[in-house]
Protein backbone atom coordinates (compact mmCIF):
# COMPACT_ATOMS: atom_id res chain seq x y z
CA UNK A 1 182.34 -48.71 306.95
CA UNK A 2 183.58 -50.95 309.99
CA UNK A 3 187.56 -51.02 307.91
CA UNK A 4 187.08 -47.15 307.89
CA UNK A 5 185.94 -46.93 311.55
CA UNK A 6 188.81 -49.48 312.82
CA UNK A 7 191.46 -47.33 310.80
CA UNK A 8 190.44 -44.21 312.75
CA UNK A 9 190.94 -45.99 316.10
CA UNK A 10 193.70 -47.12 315.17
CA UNK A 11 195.30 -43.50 313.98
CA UNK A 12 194.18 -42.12 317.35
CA UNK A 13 195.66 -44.73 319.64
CA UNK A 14 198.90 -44.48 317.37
CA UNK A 15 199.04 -40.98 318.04
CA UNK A 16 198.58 -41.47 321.49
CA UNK A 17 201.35 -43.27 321.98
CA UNK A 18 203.79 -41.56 320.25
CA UNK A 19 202.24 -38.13 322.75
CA UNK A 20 203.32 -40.33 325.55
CA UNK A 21 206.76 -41.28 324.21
CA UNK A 22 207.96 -37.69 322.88
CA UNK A 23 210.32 -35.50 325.11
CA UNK A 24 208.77 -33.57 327.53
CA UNK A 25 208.15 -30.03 326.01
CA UNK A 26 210.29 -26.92 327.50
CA UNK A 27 207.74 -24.96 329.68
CA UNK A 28 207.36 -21.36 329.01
CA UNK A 29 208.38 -19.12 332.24
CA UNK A 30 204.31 -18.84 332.73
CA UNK A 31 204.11 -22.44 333.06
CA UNK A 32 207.02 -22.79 335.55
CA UNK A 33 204.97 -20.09 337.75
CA UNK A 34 202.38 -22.08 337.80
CA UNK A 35 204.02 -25.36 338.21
CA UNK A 36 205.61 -23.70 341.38
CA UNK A 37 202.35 -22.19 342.88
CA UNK A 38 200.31 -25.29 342.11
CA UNK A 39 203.66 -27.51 344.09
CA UNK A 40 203.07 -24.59 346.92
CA UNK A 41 199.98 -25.05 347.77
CA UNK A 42 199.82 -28.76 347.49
CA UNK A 43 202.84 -28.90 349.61
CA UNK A 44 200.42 -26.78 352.21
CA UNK A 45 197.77 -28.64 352.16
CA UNK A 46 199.93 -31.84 352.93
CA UNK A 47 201.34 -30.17 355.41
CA UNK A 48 197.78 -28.88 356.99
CA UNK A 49 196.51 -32.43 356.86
CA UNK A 50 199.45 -34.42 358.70
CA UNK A 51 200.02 -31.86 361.64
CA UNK A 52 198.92 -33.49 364.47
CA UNK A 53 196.13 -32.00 366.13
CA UNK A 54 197.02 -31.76 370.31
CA UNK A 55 194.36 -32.92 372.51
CA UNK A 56 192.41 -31.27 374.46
CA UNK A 57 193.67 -29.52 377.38
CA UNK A 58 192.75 -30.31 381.18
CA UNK A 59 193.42 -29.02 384.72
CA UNK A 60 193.15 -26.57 386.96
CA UNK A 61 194.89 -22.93 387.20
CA UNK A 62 195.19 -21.62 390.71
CA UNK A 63 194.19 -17.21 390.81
CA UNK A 64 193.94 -15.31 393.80
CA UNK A 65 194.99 -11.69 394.50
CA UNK A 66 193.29 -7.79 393.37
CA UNK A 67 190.17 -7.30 393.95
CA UNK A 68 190.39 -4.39 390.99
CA UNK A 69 192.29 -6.87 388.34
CA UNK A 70 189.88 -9.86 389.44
CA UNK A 71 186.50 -9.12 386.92
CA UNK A 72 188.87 -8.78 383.98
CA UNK A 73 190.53 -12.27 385.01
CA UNK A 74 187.07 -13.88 386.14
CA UNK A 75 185.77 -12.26 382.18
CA UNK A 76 188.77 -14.19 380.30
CA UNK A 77 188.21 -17.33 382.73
CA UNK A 78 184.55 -17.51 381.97
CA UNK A 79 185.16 -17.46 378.27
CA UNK A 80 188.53 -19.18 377.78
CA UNK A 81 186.39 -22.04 380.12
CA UNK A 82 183.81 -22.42 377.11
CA UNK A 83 186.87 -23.25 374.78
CA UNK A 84 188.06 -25.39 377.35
CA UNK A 85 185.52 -27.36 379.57
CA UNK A 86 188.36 -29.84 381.22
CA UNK A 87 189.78 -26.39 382.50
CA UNK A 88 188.88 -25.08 386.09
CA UNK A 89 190.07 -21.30 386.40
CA UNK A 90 188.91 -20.58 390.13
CA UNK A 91 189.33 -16.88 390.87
CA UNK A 92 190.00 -15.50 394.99
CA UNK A 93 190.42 -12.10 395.78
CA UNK A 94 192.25 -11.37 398.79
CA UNK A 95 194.14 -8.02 397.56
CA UNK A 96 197.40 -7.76 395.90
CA UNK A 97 199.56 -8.14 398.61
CA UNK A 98 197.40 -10.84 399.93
CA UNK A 99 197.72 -12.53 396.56
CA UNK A 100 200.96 -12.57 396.71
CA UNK A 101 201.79 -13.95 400.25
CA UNK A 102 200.05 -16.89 398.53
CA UNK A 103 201.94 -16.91 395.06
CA UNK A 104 205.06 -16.33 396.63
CA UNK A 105 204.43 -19.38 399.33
CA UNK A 106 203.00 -21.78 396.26
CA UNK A 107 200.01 -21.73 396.39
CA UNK A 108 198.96 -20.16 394.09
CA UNK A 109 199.71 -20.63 390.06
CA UNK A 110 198.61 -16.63 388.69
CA UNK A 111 198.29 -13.81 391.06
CA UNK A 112 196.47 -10.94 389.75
CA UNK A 113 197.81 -7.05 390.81
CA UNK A 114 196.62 -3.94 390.40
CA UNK A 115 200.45 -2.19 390.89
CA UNK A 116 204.03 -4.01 390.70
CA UNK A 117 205.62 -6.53 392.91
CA UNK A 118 207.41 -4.74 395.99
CA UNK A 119 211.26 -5.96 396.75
CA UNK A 120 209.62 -7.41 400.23
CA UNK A 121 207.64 -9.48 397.57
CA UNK A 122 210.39 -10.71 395.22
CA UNK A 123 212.34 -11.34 398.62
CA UNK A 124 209.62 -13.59 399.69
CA UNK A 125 209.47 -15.25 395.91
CA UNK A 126 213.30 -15.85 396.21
CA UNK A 127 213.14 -17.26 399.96
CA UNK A 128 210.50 -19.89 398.47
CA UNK A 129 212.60 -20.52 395.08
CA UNK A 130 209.81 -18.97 392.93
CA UNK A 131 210.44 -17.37 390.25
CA UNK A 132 207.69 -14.94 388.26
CA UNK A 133 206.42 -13.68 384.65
CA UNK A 134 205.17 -10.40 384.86
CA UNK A 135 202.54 -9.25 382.15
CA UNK A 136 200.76 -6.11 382.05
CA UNK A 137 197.04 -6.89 380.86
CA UNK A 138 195.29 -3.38 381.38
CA UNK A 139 195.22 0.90 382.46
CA UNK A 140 192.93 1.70 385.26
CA UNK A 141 192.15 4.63 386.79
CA UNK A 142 191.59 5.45 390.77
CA UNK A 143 188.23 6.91 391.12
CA UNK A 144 187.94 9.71 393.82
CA UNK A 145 184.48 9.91 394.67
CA UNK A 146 182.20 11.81 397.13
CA UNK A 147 178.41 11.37 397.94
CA UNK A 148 175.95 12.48 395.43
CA UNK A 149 174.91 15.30 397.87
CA UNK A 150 178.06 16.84 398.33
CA UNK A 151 177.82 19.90 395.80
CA UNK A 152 181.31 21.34 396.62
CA UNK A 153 184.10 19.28 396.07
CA UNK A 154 183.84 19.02 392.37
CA UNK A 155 187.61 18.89 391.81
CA UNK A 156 190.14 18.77 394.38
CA UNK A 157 194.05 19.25 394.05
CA UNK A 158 196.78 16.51 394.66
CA UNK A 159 197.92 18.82 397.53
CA UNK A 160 193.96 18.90 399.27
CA UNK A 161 194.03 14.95 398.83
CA UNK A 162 197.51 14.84 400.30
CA UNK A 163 196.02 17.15 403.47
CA UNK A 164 193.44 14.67 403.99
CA UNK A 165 195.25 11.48 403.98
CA UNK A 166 199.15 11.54 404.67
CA UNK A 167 199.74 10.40 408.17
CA UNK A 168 200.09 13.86 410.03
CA UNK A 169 195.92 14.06 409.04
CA UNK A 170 195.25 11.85 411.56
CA UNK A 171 193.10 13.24 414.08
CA UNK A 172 193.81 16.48 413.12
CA UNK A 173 191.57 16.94 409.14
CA UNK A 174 188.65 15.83 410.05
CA UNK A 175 186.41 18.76 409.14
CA UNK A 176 185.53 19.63 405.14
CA UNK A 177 186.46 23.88 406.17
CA UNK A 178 190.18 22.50 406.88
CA UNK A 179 190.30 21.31 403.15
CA UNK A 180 189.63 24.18 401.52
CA UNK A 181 188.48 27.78 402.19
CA UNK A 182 185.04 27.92 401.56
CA UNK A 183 184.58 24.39 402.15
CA UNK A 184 181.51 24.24 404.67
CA UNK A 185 181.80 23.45 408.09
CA UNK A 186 180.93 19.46 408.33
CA UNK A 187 182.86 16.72 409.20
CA UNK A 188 184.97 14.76 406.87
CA UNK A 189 183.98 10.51 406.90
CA UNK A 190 186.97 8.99 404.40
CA UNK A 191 186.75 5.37 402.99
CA UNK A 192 189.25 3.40 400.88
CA UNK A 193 190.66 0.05 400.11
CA UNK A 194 192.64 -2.49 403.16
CA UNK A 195 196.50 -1.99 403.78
CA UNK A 196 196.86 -5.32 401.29
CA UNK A 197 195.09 -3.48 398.32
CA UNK A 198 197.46 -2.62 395.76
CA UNK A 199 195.00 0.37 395.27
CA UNK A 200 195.90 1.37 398.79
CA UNK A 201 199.44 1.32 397.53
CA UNK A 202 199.48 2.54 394.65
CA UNK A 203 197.06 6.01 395.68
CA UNK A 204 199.08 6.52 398.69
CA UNK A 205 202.76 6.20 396.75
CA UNK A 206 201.27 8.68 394.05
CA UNK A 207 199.03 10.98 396.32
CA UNK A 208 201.23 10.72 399.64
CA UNK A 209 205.09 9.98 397.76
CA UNK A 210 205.43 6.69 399.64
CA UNK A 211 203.01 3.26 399.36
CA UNK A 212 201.28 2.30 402.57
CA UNK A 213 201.96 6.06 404.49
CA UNK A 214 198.47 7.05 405.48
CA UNK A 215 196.50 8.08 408.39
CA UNK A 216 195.09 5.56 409.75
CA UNK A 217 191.54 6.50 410.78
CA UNK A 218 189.65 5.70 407.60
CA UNK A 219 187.08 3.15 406.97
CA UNK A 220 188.41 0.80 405.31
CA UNK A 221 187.54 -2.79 403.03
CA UNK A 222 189.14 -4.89 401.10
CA UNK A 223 185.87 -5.26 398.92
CA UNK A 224 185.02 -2.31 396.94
CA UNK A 225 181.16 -2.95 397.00
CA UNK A 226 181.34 -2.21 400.96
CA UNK A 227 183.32 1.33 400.11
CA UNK A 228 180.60 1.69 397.74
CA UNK A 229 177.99 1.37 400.11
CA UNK A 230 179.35 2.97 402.63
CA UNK A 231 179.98 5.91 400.44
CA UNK A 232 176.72 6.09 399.21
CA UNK A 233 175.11 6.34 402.49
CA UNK A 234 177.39 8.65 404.24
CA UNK A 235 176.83 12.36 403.45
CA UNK A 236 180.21 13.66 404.59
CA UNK A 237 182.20 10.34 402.70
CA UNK A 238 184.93 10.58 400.28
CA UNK A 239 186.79 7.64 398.99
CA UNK A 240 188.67 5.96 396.21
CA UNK A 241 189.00 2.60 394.34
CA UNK A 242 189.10 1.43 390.62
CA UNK A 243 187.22 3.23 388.28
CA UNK A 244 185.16 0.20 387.10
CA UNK A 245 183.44 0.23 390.69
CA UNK A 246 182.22 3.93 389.46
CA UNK A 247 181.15 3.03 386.47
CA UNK A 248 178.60 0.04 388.18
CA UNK A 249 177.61 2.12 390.75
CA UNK A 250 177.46 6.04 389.16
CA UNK A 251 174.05 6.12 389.99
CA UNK A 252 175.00 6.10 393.92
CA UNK A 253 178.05 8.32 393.66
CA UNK A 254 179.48 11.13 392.26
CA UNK A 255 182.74 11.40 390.57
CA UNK A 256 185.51 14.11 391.68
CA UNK A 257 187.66 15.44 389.07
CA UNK A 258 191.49 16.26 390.14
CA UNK A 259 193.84 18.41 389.57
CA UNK A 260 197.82 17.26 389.51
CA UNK A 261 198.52 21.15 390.10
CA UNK A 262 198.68 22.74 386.59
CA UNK A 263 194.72 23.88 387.11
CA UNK A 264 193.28 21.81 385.22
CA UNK A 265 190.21 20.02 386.34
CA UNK A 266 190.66 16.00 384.89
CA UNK A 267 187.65 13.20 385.14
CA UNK A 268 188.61 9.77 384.87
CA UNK A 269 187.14 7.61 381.76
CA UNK A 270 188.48 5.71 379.23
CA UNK A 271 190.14 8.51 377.22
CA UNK A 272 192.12 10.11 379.65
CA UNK A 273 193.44 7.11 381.60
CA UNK A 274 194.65 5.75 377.81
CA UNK A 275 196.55 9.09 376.94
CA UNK A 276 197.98 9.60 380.15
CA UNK A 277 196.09 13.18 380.92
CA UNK A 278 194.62 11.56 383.91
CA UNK A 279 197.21 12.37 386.19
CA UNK A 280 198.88 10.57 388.90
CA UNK A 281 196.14 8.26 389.21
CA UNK A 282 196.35 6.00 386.03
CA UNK A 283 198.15 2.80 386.65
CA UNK A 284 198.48 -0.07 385.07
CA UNK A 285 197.06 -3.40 385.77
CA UNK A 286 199.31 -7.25 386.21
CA UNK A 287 198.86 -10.20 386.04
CA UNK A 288 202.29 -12.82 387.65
CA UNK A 289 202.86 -16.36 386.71
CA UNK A 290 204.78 -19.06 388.27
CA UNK A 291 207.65 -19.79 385.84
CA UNK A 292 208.04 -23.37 386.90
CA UNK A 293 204.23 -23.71 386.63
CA UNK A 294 204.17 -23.18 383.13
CA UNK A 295 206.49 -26.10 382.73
CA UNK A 296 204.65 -28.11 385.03
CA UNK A 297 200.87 -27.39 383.33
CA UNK A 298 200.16 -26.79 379.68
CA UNK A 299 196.47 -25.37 380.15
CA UNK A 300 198.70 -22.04 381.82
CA UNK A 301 200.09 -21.11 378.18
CA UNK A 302 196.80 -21.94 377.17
CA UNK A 303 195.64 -19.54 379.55
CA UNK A 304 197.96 -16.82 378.75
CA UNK A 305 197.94 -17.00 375.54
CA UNK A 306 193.86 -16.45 375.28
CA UNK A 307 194.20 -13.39 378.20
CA UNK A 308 196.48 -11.63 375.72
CA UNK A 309 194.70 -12.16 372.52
CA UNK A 310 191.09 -11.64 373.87
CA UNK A 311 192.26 -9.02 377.11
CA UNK A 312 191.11 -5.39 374.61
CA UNK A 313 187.87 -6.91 374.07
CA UNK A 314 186.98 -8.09 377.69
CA UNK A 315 188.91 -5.53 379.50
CA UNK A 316 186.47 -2.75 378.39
CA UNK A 317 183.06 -5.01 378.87
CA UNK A 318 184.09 -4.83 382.43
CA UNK A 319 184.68 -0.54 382.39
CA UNK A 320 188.93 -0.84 382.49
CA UNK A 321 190.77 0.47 379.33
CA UNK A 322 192.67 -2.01 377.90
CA UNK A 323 196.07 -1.44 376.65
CA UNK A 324 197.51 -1.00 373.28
CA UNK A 325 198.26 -3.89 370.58
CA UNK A 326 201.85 -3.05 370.39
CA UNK A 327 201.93 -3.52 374.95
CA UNK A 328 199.90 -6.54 374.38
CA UNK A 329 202.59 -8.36 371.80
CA UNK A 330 205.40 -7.33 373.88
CA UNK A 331 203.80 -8.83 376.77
CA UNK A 332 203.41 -12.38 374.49
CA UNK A 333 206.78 -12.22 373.30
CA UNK A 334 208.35 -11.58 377.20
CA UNK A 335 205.95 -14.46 377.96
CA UNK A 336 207.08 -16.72 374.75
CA UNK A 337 210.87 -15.96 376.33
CA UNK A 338 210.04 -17.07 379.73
CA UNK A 339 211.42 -13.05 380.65
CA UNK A 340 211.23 -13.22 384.94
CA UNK A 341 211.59 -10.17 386.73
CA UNK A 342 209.96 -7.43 387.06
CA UNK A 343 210.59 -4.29 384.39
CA UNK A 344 209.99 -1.96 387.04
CA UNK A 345 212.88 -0.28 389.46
CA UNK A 346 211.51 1.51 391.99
CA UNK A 347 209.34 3.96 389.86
CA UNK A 348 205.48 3.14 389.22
CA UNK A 349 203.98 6.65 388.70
CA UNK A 350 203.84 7.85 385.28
CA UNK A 351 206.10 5.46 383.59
CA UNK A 352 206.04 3.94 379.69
CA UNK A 353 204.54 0.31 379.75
CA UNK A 354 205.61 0.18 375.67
CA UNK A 355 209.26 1.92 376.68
CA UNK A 356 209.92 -0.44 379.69
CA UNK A 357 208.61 -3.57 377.67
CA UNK A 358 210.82 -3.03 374.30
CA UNK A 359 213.75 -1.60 375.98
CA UNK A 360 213.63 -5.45 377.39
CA UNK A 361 213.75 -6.93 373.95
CA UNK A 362 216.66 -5.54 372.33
């Protein structure tokens, strides 16, 4: 029984080695598939496993500027923060053109803006050698809005709103009958943003035809939540900022729809700023970054980077409408480039953010 049993041991072993020895069999064209996948993946995993992983990031990124852009940056700081606690992301608002006196002297890394650069801007930029990114990162829309008691002025024309606040209404409009016929006989309070809002600028180059030209007897803040106020408690008010500001504070005021002069009657909200019906108040919304910054501090990219991807999602928790994905890759890739400029010549009102953005790529 043991011969038997060591003869059978042997026979296998034997056959073993003559397995080993023989020529390698020609694989069928199944088995070269899946000797290629299997090498594919392998390869990937390698490759997974001895990428180095960067460190954590640290520092701090320098934001000042529009008061209307600022809760969509201050959302993205908050959370991109989380991610990375070694990051500080402090967040000023002095207005647009306020935030840009200090990005174009240094001091600041991002400026946030809630219309383009002016040429008095880039001048300043080029007098200090900075140079700027410019990303779109959302669509707002102005808000006209009235007190909650005012029952007549449900919709008013570009041409009423141009009565009341070009320059040759100063001292002369000041009573609610000279607006309209039928109007009622009661004085006229208006309240808008400071000469350094970008809002300012951007509602008196669409409502007036030129930035800054207004009258100059309105009440004015840089800080929407005083116009708010003010507004709310003032019978005869009307007055304008970002939409979002409505939307916190529609209890306390009440929404004017307008009419760009084809008779048609347009509220704000998040569908008609997107498609453009909202007319000429829909703008969009920047932020600018110091080229040589980005060089200079890694966490900026960083930064960027996480605004972009994450901007749809936050830019509606705060009540703006965020733009599409097609805007928001073009503004990675002219990022990715380093692209400095501005796309914009002159003409803010009504333009294509997608058309501007990929006539720049080709």
């Amino acid at each position: 029984m043991l011969h038997i049993r060591n003869i059978f041991i042997a026979t296998i072993v034997f056959s073993l080695i003559l397995a080993a020895c023989a020529p390698a069999a020609t694989p069928t064209p199944e088995k070269v598939i899946e000797k290629v996948v299997e090498t594919q993946i392998v390869e990937k995993v390698v490759e997974t496993i001895i990428t180095p992983t960067p460190g954590p990031i640290e520092g701090t990124i320098l934001i000042d500027g529009s008061s209307t852009v600022a809760p969509i940056t201050i959302a993205v700081a908050e959370e991109f923060q989380k991610l990375n606690p070694e990051v500080r992301v402090p967040v000023g608002i002095s207005g647009t053109g306020g935030g840009f006196k200090k990005f174009c002297n240094g001091e600041t890394d991002i400026s946030d803006a809630s219309r383009p650069i002016k040429q008095s801007e880039i001048e300043l930029c080029q007098q200090n050698g900075i140079e700027f990114i410019e990303l779109p990162v959302a669509f707002d829309g102005l808000a006209v809005v009235v007190n909650p008691s005012n029952e007549f002025a449900s919709c008013l024309t570009v041409e009423e709103l141009k009565k009341m606040w070009q320059p040759e209404a100063e001292g002369v409009i000041t009573n609610w009958s000279q607006i309209r016929d039928g109007f009622p006989n009661q004085p006229v309070s208006l309240y808008g943003p400071g000469v350094d809002s970008g809002t300012f600028d951007y509602f008196t180059e669409a409502i007036v035809g030129k930035a800054q030209s207004s009258r100059g007897d309105f009440l004015p803040s840089e800080d929407d939540n005083v116009l708010v106020q003010g507004i709310a408690g003032d019978p005869n008010a009307l007055g304008f900022f970002g939409l979002a500001y409505y939307e916190e504070n529609k209890d306390k005021l009440k929404l004017v729809a307008i009419d760009a002069g084809d008779g048609n009657c347009v509220l704000p909200d998040v569908e008609t700023v997107a498609n453009g019906t909202y007319q000429p108040l829909s703008r969009p919304l920047f932020i600018y970054i110091n080229r040589e910054r980005v060089d200079q501090k890694d966490e900026i990219s960083a930064f960027v980077a996480y605004y972009l991807q994450n901007a749809a999602t936050l830019v509606l928790d705060v009540g703006y409408i965020p733009l599409t994905d097609e805007i928001y890759q073009l503004a990675q890739q002219r990022y990715d480039k380093r692209i400095t400029g501005t796309v914009f010549e002159g003409v803010t009102i009504g333009v294509s953010l997608a058309d501007l953005l990929a006539k720049e790529q080709q």
